[in-house]
C-alpha atoms as a PDB file:
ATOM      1  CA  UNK A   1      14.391 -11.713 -13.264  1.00  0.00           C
ATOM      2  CA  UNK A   2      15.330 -11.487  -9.664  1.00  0.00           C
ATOM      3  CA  UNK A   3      13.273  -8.811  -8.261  1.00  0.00           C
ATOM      4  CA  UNK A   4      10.158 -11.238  -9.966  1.00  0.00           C
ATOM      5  CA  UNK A   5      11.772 -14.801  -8.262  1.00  0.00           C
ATOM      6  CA  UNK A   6      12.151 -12.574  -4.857  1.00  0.00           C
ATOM      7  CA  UNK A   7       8.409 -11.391  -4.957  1.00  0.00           C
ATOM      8  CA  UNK A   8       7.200 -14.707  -5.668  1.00  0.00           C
ATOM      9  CA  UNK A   9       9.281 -16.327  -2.767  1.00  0.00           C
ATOM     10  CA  UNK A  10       7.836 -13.274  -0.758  1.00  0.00           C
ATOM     11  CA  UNK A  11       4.368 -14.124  -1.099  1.00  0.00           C
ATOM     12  CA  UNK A  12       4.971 -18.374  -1.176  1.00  0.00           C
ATOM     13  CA  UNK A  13       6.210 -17.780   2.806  1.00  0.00           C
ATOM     14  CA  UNK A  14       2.779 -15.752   3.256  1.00  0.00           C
ATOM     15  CA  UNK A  15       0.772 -17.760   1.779  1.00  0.00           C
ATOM     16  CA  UNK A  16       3.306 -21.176   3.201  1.00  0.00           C
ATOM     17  CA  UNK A  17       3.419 -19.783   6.548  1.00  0.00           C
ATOM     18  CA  UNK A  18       7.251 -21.485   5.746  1.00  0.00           C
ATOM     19  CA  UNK A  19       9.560 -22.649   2.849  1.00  0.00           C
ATOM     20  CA  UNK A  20      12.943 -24.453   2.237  1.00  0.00           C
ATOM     21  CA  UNK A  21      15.940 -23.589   0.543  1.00  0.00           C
ATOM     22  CA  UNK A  22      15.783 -26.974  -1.002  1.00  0.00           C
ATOM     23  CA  UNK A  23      12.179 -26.547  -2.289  1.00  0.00           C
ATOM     24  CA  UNK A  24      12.862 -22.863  -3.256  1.00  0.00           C
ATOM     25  CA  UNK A  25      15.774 -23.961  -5.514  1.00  0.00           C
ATOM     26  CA  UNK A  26      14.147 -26.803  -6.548  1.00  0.00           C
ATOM     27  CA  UNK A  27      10.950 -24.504  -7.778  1.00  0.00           C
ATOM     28  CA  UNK A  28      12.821 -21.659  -9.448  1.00  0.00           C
ATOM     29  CA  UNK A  29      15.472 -24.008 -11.118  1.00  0.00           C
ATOM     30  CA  UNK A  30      17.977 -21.804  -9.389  1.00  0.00           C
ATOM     31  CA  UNK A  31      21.218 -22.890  -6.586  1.00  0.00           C
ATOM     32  CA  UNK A  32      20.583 -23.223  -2.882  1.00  0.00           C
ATOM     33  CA  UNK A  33      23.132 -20.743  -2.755  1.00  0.00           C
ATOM     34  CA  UNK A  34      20.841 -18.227  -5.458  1.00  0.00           C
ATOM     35  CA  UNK A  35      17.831 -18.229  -3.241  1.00  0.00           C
ATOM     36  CA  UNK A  36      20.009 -18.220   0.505  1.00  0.00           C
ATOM     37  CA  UNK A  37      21.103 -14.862  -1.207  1.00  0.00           C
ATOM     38  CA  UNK A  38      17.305 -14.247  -1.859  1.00  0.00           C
ATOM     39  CA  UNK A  39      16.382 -14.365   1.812  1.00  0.00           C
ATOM     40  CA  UNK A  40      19.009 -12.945   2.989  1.00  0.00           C
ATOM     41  CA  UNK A  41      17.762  -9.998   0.918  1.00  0.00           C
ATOM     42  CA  UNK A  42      14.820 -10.244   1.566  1.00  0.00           C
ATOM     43  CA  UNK A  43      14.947 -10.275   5.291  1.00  0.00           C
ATOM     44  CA  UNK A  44      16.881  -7.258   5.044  1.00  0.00           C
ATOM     45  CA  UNK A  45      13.865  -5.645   3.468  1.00  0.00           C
ATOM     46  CA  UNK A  46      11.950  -6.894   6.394  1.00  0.00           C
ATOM     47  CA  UNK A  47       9.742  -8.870   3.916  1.00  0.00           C
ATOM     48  CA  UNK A  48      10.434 -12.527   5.730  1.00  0.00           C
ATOM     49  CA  UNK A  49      12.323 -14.016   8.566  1.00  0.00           C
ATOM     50  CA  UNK A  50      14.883 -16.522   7.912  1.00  0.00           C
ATOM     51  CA  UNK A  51      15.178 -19.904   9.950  1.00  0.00           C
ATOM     52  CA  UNK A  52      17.737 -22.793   9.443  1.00  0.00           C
ATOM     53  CA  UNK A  53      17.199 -23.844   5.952  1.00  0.00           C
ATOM     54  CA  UNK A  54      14.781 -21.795   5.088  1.00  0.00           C
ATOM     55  CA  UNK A  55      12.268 -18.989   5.949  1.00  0.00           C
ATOM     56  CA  UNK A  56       9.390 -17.975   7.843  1.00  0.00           C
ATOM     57  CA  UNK A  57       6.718 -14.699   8.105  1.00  0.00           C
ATOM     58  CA  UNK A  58       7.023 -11.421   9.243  1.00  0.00           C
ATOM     59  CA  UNK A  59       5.313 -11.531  13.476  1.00  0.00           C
ATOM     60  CA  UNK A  60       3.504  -8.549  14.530  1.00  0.00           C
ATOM     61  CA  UNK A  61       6.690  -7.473  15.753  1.00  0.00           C
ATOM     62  CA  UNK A  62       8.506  -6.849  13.336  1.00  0.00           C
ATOM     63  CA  UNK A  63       9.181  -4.036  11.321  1.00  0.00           C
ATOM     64  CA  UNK A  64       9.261  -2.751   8.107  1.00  0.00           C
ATOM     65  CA  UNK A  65      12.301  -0.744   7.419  1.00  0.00           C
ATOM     66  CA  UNK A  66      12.550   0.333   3.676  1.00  0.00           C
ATOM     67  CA  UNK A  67      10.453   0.907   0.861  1.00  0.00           C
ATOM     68  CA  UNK A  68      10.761  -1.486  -2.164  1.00  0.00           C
ATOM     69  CA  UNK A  69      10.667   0.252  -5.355  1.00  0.00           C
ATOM     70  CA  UNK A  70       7.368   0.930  -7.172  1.00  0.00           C
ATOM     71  CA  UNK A  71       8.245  -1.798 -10.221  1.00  0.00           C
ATOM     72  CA  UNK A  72       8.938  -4.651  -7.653  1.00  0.00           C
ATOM     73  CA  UNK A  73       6.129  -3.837  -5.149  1.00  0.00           C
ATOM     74  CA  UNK A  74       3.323  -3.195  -8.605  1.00  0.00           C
ATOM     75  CA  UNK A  75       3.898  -7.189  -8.886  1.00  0.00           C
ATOM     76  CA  UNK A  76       3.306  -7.840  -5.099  1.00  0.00           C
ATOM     77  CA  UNK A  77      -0.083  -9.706  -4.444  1.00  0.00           C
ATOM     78  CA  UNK A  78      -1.792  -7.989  -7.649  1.00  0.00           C
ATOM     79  CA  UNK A  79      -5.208  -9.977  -7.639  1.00  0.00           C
ATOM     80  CA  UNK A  80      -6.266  -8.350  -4.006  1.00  0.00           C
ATOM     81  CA  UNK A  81      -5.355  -5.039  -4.963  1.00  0.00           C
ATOM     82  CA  UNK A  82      -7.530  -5.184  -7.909  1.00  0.00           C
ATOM     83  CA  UNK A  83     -10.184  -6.414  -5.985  1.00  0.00           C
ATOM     84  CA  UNK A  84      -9.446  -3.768  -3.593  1.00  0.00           C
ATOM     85  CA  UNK A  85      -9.041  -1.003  -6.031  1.00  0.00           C
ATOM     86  CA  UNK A  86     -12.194  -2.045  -7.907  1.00  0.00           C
ATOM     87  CA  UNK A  87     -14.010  -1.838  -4.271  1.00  0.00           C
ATOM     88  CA  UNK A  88     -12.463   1.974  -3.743  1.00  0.00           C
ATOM     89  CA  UNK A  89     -13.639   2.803  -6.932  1.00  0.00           C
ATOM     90  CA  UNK A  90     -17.646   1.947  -6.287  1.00  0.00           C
ATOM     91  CA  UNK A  91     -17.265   4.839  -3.616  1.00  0.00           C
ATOM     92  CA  UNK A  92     -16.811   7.274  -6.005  1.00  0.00           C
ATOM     93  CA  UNK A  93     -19.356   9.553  -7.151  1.00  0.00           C
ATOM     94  CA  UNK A  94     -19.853  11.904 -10.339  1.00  0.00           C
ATOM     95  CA  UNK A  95     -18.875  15.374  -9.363  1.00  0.00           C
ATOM     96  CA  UNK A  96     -16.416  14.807  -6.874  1.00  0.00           C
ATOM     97  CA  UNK A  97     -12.763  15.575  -5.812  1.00  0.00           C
ATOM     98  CA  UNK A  98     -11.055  13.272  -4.790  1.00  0.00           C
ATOM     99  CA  UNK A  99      -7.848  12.358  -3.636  1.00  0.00           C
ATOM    100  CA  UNK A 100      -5.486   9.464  -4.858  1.00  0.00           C
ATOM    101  CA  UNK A 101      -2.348   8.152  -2.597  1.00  0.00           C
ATOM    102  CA  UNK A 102       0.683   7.282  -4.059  1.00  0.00           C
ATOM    103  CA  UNK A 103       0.695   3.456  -3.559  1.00  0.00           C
ATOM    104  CA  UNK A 104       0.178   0.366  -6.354  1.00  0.00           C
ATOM    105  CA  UNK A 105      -2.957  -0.525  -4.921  1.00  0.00           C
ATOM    106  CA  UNK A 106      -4.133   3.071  -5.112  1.00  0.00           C
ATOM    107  CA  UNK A 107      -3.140   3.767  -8.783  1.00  0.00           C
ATOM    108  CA  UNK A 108      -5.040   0.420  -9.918  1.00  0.00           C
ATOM    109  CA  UNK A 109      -8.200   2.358  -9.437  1.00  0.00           C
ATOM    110  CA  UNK A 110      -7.394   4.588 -11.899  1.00  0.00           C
ATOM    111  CA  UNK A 111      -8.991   2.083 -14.950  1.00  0.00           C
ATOM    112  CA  UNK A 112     -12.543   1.947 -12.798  1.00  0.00           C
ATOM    113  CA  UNK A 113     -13.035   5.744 -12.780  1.00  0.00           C
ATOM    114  CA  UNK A 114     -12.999   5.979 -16.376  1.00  0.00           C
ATOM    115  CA  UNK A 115     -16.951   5.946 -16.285  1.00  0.00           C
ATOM    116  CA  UNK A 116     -17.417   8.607 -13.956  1.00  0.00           C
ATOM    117  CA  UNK A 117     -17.573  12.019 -15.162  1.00  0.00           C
ATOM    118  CA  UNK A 118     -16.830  14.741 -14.040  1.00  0.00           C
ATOM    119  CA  UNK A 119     -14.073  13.825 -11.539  1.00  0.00           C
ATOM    120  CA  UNK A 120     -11.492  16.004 -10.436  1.00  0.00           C
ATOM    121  CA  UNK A 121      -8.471  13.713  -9.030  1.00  0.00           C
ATOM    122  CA  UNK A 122      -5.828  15.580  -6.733  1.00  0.00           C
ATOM    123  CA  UNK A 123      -2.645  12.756  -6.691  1.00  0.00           C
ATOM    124  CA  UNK A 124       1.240  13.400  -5.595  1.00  0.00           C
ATOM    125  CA  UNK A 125       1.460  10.088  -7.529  1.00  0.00           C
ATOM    126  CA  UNK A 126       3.134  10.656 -11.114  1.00  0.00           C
ATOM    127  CA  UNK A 127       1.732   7.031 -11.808  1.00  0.00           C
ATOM    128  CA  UNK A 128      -1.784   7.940 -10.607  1.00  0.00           C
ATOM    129  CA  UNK A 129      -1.405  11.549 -13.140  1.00  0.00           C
ATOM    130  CA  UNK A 130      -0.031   9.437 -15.659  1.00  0.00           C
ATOM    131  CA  UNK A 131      -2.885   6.976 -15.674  1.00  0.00           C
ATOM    132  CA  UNK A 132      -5.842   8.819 -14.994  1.00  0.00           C
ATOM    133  CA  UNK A 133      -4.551  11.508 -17.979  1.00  0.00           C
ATOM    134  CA  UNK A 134      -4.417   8.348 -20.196  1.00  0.00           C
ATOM    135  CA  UNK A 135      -7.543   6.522 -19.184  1.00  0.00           C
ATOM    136  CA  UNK A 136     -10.288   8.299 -17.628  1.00  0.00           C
ATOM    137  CA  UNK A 137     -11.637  12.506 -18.592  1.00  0.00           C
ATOM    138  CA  UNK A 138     -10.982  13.660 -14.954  1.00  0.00           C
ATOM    139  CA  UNK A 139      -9.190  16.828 -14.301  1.00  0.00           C
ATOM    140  CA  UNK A 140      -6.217  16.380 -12.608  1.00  0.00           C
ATOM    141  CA  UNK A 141      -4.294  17.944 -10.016  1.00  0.00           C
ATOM    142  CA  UNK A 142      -0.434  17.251  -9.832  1.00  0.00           C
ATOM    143  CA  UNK A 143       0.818  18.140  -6.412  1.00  0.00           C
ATOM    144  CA  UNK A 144       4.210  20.131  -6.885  1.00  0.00           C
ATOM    145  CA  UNK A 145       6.962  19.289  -4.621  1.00  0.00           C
ATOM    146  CA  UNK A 146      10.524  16.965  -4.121  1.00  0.00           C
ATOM    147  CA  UNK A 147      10.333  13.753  -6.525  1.00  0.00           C
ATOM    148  CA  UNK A 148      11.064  10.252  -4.488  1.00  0.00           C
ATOM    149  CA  UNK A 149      12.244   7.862  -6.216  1.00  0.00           C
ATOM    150  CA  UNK A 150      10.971   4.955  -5.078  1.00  0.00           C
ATOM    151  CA  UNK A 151       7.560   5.906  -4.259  1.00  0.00           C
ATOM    152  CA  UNK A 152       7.380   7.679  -7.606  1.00  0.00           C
ATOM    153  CA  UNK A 153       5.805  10.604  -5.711  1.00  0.00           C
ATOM    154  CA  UNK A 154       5.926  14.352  -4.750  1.00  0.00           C
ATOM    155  CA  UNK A 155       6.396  14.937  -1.188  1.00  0.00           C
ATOM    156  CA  UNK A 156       7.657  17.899   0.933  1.00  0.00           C
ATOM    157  CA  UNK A 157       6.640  21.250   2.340  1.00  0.00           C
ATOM    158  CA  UNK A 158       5.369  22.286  -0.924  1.00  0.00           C
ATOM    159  CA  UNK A 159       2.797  19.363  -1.483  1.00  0.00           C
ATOM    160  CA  UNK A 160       1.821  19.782   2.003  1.00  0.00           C
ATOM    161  CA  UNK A 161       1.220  23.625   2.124  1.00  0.00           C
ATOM    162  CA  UNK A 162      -1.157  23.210  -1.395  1.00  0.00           C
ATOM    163  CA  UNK A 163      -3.062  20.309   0.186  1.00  0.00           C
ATOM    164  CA  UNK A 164      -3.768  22.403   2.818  1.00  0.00           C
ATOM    165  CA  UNK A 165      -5.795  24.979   0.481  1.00  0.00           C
ATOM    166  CA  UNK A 166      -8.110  21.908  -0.614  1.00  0.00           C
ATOM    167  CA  UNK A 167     -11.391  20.725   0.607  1.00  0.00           C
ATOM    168  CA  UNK A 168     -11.139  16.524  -0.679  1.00  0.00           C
ATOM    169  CA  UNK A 169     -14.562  14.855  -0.237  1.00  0.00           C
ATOM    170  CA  UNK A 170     -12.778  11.533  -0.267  1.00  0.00           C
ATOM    171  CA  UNK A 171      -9.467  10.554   0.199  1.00  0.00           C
ATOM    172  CA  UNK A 172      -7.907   7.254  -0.571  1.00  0.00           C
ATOM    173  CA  UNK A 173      -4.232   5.942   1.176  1.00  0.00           C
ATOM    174  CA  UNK A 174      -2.272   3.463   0.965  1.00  0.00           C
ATOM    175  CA  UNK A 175       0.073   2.167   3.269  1.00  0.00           C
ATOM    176  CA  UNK A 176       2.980   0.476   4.505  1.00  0.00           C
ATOM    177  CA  UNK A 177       1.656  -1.166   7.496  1.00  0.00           C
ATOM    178  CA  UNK A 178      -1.053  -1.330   9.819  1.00  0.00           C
ATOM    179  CA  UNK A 179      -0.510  -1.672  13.247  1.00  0.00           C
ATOM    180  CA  UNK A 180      -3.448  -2.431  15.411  1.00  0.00           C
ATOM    181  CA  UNK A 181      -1.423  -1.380  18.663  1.00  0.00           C
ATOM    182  CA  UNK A 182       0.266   2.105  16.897  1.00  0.00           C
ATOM    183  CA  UNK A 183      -2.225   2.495  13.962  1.00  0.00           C
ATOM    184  CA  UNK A 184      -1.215   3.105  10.201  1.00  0.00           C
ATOM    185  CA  UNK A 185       2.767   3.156   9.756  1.00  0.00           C
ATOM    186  CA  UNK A 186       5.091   3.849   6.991  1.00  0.00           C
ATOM    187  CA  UNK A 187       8.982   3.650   6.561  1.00  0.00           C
ATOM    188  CA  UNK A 188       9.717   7.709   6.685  1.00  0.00           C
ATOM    189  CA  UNK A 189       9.458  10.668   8.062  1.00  0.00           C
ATOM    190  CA  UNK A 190       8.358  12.595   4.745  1.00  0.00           C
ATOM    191  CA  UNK A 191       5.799  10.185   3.603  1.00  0.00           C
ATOM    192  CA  UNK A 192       3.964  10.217   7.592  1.00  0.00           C
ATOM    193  CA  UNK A 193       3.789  14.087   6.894  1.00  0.00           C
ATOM    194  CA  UNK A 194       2.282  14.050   3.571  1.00  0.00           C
ATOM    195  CA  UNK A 195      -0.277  11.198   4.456  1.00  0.00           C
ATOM    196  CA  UNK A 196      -0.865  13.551   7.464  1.00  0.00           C
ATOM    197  CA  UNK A 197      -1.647  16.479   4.952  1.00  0.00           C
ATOM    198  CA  UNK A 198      -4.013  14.366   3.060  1.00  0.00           C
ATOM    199  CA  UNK A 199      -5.852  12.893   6.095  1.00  0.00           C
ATOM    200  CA  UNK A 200      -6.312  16.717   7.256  1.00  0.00           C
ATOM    201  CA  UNK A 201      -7.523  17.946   3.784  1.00  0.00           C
ATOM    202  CA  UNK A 202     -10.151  15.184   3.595  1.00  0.00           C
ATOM    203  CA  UNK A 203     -13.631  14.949   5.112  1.00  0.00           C
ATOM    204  CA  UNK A 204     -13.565  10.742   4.731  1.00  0.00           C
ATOM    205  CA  UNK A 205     -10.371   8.831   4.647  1.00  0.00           C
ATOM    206  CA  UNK A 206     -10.589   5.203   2.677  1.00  0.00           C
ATOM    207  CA  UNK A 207      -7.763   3.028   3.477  1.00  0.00           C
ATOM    208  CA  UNK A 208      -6.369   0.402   0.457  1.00  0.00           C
ATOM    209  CA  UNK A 209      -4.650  -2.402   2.467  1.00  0.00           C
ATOM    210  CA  UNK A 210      -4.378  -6.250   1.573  1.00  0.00           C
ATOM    211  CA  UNK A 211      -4.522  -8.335   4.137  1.00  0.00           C
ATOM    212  CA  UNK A 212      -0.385  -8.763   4.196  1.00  0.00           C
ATOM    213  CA  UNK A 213       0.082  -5.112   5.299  1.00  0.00           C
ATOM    214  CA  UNK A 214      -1.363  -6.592   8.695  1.00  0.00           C
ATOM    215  CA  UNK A 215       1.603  -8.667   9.572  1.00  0.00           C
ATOM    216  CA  UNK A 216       4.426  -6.040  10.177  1.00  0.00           C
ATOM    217  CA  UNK A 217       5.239  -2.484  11.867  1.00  0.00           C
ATOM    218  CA  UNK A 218       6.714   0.798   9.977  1.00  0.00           C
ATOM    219  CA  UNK A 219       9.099   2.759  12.482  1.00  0.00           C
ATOM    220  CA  UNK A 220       7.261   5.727  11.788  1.00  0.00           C
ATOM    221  CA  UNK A 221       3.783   6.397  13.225  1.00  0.00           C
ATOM    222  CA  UNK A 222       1.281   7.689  10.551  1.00  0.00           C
ATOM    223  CA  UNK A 223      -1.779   8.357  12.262  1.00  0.00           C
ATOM    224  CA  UNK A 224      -4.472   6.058  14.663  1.00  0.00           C
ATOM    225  CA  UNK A 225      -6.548   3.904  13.244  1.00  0.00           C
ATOM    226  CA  UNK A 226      -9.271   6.397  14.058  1.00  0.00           C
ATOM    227  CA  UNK A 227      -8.832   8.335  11.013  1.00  0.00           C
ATOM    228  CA  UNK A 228     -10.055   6.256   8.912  1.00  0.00           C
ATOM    229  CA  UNK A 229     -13.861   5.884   8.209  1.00  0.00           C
ATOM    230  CA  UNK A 230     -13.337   2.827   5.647  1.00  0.00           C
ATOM    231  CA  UNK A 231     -10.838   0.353   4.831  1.00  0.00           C
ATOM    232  CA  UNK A 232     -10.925  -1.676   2.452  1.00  0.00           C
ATOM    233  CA  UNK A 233      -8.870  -4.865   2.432  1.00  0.00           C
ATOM    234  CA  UNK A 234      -8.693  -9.017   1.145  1.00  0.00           C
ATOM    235  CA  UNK A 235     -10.730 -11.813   2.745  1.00  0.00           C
ATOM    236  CA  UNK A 236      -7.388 -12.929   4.201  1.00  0.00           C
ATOM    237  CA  UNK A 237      -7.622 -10.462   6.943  1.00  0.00           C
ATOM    238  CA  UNK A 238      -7.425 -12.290  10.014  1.00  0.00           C
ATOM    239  CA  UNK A 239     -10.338 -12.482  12.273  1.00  0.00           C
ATOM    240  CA  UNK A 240      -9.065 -10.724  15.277  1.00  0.00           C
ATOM    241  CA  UNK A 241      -8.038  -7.496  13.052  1.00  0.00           C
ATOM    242  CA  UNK A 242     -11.489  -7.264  11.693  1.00  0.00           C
ATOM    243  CA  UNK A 243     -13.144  -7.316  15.427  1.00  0.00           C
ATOM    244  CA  UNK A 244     -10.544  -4.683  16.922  1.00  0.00           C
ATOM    245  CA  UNK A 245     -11.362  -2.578  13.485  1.00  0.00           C
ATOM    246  CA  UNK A 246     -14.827  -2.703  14.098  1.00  0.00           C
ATOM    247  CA  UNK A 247     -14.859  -1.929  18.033  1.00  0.00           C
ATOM    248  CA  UNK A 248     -13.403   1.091  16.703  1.00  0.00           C
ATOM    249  CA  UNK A 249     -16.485   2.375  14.640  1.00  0.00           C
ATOM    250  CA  UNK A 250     -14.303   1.684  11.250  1.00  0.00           C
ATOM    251  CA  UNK A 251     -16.174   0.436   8.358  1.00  0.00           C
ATOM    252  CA  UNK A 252     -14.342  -2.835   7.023  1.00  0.00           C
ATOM    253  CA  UNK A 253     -15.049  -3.916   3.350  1.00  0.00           C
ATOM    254  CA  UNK A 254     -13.540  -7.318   2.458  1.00  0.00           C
ATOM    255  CA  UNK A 255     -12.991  -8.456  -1.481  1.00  0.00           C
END
C-alpha cells in the first residue's frame, strides 16, 4: 500500500542519513516517477527533505507541520516504541491512576499493564480505552470532549475542565517533537492545551519519545523540557540530547 512504501522510505532516509530515486524505485519495484511523488509527499508532511535525485533528513530546523493519521504513524519505527512502551510500563505500580496520552507509542503499553491490578487508567485516547477495556482489568476513564480524527482522541474545553478535577500520580505523553531549544512541540493549538491539562493534573510527567522525534520542530510550543521528570526514549538518541537532558535534572531511560 502506499501509506506502508511511504513509511518505509521515511524511516530508510533516517536510518540512510540519504536515498535515491533510483535505489528507491529499484527497492519497492515501483517508477522513479511513483516514489518522486512519494517525497514530494512526504516532504510536505515535513517527514524528509528532498535533494536532486533523491532525499535527505529532517535538520533541527525544521518543522513539523501536520499530523499523520494514527494507521500510518502505528507502523512508524514500531520496535522502539515497544521497547519504550514496555519501559513506561515497569513504572507502574498496583493501585495507581494513571494517565495515558493519546499517541502510538503510548497505547502500546496498554498489553504490559495487564498484570497490574488494580489500575485505574484516565486516557482521551479511544485506542488506549479500547485496548486497555480489551486487555488488562483496569478501570477506565474516557475523557468526554470533541473527537479528532487523526489523533483518534478527545480534546477541547470539556476534556480539559474534567482533567482539572483529577489528582494523576503518573502521567505518560507522547509527542510530536522535542525541541531542545523550545522544549516539547506538537502541530496544534488544541493538542498543546490538552497536553497542558495533563501535565497540570499530574504529580510526575513520563515522556514516550523515540529517538526520531529529536530531529524536527512542531510550530506550537507544548511546554519546557522542565516538566518532565522522565523520558523515556531509543538508544539512537544522540549524545548531545542526552547531556543537555540531563543538565536539566531529567531522568533519561534508553531501550
Amino acid at each position: 500500500m502506499i501509506f506502508q512504501r511511504r513509511i518505509r522510505i521515511t524511516e530508510l532516509v533516517q536510518q540512510s542519513r540519504a536515498v535515491r530515486v533510483s535505489e528507491l524505485a529499484k527497492r519497492f519495484q515501483v517508477s522513479e516517477v511513483t516514489i518522486r511523488n512519494d517525497l514530494m509527499q512526504l516532504e510536505k508532511q515535513g517527514q524528509l527533505v528532498r535533494d536532486r535525485g533523491g532525499a535527505l533528513p529532517l535538520d533541527h530546523s525544521r518543522e513539523v507541520t501536520t499530523l499523520l493519521a494514527e494507521e500510518q504513524r502505528s507502523h512508524m519505527n514500531i520496535t522502539e516504541k515497544r521497547q519504550i512502551a514496555r519501559a513506561a510500563a515497569a513504572l507502574v505500580s498496583p493501585g495507581e491512576k494513571i494517565l495515558i496520552d493519546a499517541g502510538t507509542t503510548a497505547v502500546e503499553m496498554v498489553p504490559y499493564l495487564a498484570a497490574i491490578r488494580p489500575l485505574t487508567i484516565v486516557t482521551n485516547a479511544l485506542n488506549v480505552a479500547r485496548e486497555a477495556g480489551a486487555k488488562t482489568e483496569a478501570e477506565i476513564i474516557l475523557l468526554g470532549g470533541s473527537f479528532n480524527r487523526e489523533s483518534s482522541s478527545v480534546l477541547g474545553t470539556i476534556a480539559e475542565q474534567i482533567l482539572d478535577e483529577f489528582v494523576i500520580q503518573k502521567a505518560f505523553l507522547g509527542v510530536q517533537a522535542v525541541d531542545l531549544r523550545n522544549g516539547f512541540t506538537d502541530t496544534t493549538l488544541e493538542i498543546a492545551h490538552i497536553k497542558r491539562a495533563m501535565i497540570k493534573a499530574a504529580r510526575r510527567v513520563i515522556v514516550l519519545a523515540d529517538s526520531t522525534k529529536f530531529s524536527h520542530s512542531g510550530f506550537i510550543k507544548v511546554a519546557p523540557l522542565t516538566v518532565a521528570q522522565t523520558i523515556i526514549t531509543d538508544a539512537g538518541l544522540p549524545l548531545d540530547a542526552r547531556t543537555e537532558l540531563e543538565a536539566l535534572n531529567i531522568e533519561v531511560l534508553t531501550v
